[in-house]
PDB file of N, CA and C in Angstrom:
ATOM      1  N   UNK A   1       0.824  -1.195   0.000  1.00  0.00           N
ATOM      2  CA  UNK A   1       0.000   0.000   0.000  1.00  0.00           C
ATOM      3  C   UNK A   1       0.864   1.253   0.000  1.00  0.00           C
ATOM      4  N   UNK A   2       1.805   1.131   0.937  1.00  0.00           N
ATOM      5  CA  UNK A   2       2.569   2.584   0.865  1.00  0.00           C
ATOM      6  C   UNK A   2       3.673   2.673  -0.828  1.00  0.00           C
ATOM      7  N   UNK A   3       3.748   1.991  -1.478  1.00  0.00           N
ATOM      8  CA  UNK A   3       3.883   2.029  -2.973  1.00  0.00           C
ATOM      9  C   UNK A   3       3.156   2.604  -3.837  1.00  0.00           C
ATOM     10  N   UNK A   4       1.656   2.252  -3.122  1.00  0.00           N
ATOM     11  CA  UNK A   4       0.474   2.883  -3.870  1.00  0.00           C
ATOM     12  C   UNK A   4       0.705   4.777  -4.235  1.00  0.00           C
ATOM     13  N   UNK A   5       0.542   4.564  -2.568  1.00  0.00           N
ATOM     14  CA  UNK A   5       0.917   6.073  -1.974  1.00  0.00           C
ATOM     15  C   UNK A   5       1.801   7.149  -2.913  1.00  0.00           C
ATOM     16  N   UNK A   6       2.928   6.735  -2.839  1.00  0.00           N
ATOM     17  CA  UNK A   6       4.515   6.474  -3.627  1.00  0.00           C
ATOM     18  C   UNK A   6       3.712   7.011  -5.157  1.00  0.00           C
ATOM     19  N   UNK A   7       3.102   6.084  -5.761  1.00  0.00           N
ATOM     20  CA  UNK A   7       3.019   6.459  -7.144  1.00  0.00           C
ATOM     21  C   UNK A   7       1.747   7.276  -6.907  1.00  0.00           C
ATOM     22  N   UNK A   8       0.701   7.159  -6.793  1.00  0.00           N
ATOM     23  CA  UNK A   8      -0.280   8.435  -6.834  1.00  0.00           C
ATOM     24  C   UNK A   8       0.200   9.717  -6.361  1.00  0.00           C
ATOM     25  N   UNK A   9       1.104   9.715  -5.241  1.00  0.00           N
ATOM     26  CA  UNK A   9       1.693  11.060  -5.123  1.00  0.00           C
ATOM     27  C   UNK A   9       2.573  11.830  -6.370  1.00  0.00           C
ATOM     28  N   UNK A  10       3.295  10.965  -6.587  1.00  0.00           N
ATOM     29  CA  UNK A  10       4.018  11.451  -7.704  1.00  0.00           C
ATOM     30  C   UNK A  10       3.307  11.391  -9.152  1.00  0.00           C
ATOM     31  N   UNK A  11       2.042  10.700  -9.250  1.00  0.00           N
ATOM     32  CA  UNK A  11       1.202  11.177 -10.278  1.00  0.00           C
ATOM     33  C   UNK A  11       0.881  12.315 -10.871  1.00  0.00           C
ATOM     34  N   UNK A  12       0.035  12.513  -9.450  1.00  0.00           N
ATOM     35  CA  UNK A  12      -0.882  13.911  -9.164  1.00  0.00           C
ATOM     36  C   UNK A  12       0.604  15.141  -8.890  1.00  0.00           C
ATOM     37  N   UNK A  13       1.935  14.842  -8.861  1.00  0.00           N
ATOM     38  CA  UNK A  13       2.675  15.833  -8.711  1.00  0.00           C
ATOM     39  C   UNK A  13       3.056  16.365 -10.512  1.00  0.00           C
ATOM     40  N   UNK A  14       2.895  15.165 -11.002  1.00  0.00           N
ATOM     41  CA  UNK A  14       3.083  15.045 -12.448  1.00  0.00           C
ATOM     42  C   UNK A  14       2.057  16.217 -12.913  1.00  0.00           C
ATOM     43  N   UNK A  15       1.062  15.602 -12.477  1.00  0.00           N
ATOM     44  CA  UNK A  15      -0.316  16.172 -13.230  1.00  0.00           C
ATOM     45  C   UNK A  15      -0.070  17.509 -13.186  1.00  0.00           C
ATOM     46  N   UNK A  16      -0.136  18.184 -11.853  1.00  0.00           N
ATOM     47  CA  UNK A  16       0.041  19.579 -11.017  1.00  0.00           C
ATOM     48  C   UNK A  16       1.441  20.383 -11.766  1.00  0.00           C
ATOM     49  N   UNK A  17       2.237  19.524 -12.518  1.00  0.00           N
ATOM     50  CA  UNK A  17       3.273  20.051 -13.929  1.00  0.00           C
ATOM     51  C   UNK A  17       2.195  21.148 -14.221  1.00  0.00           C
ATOM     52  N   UNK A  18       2.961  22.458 -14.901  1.00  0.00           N
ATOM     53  CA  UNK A  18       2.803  22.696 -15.953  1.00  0.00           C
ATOM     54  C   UNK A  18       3.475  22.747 -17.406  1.00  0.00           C
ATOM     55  N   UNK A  19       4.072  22.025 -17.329  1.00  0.00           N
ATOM     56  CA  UNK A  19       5.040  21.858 -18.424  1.00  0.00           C
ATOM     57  C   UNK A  19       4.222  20.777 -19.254  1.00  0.00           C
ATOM     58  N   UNK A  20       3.257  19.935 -18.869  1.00  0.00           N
ATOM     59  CA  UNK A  20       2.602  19.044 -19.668  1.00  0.00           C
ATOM     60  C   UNK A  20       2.240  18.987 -20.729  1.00  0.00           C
ATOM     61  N   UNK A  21       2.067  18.759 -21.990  1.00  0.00           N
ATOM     62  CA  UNK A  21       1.016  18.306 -23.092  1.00  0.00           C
ATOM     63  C   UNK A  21      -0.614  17.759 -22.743  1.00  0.00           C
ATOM     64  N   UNK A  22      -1.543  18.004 -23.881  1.00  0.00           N
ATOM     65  CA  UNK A  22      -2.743  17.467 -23.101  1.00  0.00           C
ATOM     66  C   UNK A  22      -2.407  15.963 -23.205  1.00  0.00           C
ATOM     67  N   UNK A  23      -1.660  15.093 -23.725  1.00  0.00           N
ATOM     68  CA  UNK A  23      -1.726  13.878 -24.442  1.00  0.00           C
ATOM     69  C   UNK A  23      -1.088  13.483 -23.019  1.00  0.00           C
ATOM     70  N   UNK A  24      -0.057  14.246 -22.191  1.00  0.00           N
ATOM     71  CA  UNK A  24       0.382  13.213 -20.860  1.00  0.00           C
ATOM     72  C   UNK A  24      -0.588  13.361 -19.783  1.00  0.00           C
ATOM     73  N   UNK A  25      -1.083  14.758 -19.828  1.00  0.00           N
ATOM     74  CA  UNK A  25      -2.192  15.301 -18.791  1.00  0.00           C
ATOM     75  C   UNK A  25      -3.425  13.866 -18.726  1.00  0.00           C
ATOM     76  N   UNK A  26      -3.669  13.234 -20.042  1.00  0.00           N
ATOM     77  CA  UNK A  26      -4.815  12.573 -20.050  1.00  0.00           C
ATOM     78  C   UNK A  26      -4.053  11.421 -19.777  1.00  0.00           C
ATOM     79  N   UNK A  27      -2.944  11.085 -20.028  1.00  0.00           N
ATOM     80  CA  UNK A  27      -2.512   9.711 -19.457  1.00  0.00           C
ATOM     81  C   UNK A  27      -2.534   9.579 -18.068  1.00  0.00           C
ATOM     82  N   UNK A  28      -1.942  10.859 -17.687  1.00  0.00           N
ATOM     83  CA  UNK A  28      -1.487  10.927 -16.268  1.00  0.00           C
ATOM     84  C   UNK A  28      -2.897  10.541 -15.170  1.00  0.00           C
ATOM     85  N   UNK A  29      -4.254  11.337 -15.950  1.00  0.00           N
ATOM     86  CA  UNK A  29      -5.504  11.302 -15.299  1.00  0.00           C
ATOM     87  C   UNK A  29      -5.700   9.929 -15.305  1.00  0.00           C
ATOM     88  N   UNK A  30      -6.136   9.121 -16.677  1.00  0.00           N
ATOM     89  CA  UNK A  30      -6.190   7.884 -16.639  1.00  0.00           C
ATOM     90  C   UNK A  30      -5.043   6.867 -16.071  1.00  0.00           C
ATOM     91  N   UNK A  31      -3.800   6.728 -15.868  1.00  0.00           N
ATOM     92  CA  UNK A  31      -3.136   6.276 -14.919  1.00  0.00           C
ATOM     93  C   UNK A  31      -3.794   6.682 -13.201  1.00  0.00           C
ATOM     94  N   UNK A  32      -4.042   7.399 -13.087  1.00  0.00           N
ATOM     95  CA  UNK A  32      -4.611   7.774 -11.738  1.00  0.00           C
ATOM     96  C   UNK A  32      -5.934   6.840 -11.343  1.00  0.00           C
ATOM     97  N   UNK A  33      -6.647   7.067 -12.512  1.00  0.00           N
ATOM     98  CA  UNK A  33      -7.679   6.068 -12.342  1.00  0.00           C
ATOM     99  C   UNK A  33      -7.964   4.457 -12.310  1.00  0.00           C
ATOM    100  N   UNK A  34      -6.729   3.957 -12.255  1.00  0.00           N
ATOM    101  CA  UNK A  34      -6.419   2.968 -12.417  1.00  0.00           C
ATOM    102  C   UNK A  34      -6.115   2.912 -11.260  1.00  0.00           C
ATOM    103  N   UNK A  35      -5.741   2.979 -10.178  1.00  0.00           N
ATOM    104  CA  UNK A  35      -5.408   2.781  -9.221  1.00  0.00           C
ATOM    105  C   UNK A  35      -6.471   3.558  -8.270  1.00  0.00           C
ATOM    106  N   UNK A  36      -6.726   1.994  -7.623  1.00  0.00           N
ATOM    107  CA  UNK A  36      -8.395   2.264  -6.845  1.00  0.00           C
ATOM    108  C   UNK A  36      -7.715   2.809  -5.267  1.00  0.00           C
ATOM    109  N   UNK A  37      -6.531   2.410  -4.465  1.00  0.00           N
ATOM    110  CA  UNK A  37      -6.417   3.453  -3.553  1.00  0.00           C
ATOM    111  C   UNK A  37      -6.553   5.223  -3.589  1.00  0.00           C
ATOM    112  N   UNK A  38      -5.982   5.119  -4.501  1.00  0.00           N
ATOM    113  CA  UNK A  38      -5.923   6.996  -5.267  1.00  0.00           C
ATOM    114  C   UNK A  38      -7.668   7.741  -4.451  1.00  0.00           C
ATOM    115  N   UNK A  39      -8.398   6.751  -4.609  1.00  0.00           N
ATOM    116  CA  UNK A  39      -9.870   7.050  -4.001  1.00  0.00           C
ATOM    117  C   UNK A  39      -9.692   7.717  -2.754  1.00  0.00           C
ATOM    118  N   UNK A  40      -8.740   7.331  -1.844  1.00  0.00           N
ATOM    119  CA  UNK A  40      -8.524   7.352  -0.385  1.00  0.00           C
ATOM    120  C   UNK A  40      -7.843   9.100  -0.113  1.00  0.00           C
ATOM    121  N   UNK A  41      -7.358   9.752  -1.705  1.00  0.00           N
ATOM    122  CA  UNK A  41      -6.317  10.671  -1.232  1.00  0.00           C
ATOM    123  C   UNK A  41      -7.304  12.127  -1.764  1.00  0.00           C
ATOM    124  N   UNK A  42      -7.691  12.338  -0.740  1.00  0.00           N
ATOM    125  CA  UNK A  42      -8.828  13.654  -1.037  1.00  0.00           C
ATOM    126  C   UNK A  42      -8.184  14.892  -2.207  1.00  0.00           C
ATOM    127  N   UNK A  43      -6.808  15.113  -2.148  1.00  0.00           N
ATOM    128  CA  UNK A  43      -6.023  15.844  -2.848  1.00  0.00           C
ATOM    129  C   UNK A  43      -6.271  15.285  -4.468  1.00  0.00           C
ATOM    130  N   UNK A  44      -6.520  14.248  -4.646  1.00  0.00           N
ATOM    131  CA  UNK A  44      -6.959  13.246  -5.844  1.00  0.00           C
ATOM    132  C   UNK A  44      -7.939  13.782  -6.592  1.00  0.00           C
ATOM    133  N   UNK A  45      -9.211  13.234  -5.354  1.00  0.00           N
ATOM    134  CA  UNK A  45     -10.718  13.777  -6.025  1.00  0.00           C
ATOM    135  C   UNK A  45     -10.551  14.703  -6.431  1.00  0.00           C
ATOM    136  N   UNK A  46     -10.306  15.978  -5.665  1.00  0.00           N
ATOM    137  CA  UNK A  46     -10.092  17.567  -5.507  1.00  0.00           C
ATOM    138  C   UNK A  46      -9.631  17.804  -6.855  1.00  0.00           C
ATOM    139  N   UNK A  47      -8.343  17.463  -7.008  1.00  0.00           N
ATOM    140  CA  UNK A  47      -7.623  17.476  -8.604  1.00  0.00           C
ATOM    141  C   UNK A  47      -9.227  17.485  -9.957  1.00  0.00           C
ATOM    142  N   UNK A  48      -8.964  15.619  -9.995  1.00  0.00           N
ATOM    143  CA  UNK A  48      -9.840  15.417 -10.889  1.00  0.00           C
ATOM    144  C   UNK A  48     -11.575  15.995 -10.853  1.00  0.00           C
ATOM    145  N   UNK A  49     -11.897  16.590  -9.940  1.00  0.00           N
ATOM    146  CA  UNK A  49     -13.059  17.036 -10.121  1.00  0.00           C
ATOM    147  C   UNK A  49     -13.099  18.401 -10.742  1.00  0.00           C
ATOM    148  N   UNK A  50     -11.967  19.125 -10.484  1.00  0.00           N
ATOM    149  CA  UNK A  50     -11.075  20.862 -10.945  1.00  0.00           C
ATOM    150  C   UNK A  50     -11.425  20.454 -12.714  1.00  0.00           C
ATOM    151  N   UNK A  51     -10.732  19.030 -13.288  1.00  0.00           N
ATOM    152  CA  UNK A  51      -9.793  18.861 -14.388  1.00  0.00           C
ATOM    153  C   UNK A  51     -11.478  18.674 -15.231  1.00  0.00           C
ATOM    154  N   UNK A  52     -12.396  18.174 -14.457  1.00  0.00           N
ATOM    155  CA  UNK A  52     -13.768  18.046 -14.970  1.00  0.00           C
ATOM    156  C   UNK A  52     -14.232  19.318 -15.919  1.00  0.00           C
ATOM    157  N   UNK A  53     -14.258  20.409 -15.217  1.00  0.00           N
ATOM    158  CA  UNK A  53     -14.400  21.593 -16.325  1.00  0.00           C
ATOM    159  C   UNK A  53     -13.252  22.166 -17.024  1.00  0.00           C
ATOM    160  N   UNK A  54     -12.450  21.467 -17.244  1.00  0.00           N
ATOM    161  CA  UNK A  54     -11.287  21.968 -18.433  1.00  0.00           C
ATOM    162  C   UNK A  54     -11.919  21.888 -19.001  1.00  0.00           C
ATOM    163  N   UNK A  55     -11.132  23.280 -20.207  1.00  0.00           N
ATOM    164  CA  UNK A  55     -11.615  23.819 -20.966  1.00  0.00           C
ATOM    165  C   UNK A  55     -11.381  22.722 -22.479  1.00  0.00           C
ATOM    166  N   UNK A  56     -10.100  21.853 -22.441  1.00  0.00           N
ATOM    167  CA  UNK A  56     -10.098  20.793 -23.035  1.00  0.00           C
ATOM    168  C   UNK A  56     -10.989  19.444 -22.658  1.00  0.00           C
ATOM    169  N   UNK A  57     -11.855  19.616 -23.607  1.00  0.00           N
ATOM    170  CA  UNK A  57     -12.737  18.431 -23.612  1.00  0.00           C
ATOM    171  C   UNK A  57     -12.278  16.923 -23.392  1.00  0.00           C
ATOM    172  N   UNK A  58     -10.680  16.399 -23.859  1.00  0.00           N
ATOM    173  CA  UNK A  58     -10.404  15.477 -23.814  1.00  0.00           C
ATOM    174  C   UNK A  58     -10.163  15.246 -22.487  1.00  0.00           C
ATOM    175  N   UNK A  59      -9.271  16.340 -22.253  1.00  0.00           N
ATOM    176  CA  UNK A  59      -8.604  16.076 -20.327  1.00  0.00           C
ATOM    177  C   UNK A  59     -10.037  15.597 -19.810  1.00  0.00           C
ATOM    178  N   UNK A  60     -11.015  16.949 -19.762  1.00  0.00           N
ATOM    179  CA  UNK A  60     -12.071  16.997 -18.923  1.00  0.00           C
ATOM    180  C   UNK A  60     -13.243  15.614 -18.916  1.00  0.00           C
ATOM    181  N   UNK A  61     -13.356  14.544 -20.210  1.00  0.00           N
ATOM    182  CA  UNK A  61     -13.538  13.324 -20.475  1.00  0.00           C
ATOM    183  C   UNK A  61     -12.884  11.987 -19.634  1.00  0.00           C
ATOM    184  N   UNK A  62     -11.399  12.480 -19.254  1.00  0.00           N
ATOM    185  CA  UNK A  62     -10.401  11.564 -18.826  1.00  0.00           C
ATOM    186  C   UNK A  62     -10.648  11.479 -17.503  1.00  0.00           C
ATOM    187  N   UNK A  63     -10.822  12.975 -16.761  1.00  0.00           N
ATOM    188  CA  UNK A  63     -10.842  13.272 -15.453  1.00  0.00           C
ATOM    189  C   UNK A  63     -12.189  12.444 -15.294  1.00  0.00           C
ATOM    190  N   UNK A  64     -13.801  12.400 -16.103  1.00  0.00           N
ATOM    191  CA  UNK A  64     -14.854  12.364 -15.510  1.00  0.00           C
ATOM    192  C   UNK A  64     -14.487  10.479 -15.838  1.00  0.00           C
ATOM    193  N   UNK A  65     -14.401   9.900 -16.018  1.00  0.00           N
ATOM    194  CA  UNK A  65     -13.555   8.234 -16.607  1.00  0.00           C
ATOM    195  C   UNK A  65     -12.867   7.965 -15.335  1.00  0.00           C
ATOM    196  N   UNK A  66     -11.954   8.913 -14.943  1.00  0.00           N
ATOM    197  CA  UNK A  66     -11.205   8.342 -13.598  1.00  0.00           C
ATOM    198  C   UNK A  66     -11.921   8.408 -12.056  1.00  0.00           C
ATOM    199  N   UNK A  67     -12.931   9.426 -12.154  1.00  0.00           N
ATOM    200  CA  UNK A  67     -13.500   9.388 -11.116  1.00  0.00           C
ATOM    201  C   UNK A  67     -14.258   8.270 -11.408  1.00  0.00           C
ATOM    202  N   UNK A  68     -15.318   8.231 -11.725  1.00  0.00           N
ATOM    203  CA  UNK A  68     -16.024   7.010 -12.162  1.00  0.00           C
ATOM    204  C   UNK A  68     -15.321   5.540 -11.873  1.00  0.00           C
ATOM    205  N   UNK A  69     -14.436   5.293 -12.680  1.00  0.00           N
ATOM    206  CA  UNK A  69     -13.239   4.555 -12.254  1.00  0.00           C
ATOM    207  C   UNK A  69     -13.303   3.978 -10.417  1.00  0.00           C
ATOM    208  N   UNK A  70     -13.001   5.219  -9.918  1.00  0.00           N
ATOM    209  CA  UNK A  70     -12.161   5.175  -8.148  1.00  0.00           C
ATOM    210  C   UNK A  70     -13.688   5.498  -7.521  1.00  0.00           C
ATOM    211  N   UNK A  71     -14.638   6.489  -8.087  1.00  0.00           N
ATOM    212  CA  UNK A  71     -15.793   6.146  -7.019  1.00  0.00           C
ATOM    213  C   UNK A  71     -16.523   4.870  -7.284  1.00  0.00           C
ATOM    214  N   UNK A  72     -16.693   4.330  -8.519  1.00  0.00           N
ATOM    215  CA  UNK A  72     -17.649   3.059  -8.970  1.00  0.00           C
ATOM    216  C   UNK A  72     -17.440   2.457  -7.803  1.00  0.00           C
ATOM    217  N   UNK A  73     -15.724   2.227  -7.282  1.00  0.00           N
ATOM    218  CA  UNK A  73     -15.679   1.202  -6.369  1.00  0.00           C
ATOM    219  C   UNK A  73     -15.821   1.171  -4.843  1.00  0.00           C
ATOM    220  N   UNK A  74     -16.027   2.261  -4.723  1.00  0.00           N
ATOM    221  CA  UNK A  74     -16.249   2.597  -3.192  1.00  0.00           C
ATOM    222  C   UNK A  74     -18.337   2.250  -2.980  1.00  0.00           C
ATOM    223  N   UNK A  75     -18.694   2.726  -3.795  1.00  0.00           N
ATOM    224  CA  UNK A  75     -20.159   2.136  -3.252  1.00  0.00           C
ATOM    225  C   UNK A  75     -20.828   1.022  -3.387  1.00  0.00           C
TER     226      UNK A  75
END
């Protein structure tokens, strides 16, 4: 678990780049969503719920995919 930790932190530190492209931004989201602890790290949601109204439709697609993703499994 603390590996988990380990890589979602440094995900979401990725993400929080601005040096990004949208093409890593959406990997980075969907990598996030893949990993169902990420659910646990409120700094997470917070992120991807922000990335929901980008103004890029693709990010903002990726972000609403990853939540979906990490909440599907909590209820």
């Amino acid at each position: 678990m603390g590996f988990q930790i380990t890589v979602v932190n440094s995900l979401l530190s990725l993400l929080n780049s601005h040096n990004n492209n949208d093409i890593i931004k959406i990997t980075l989201i969907s990598s996030i969503g893949d990993i169902k602890s990420a659910a646990e790290h409120p700094e997470v949601i917070k992120k991807l719920l922000s990335l929901c109204k980008d103004e890029n439709k693709d990010i903002a697609i990726a972000a609403i995919r990853s939540l979906s993703k990490l909440l599907g499994d909590i209820t």
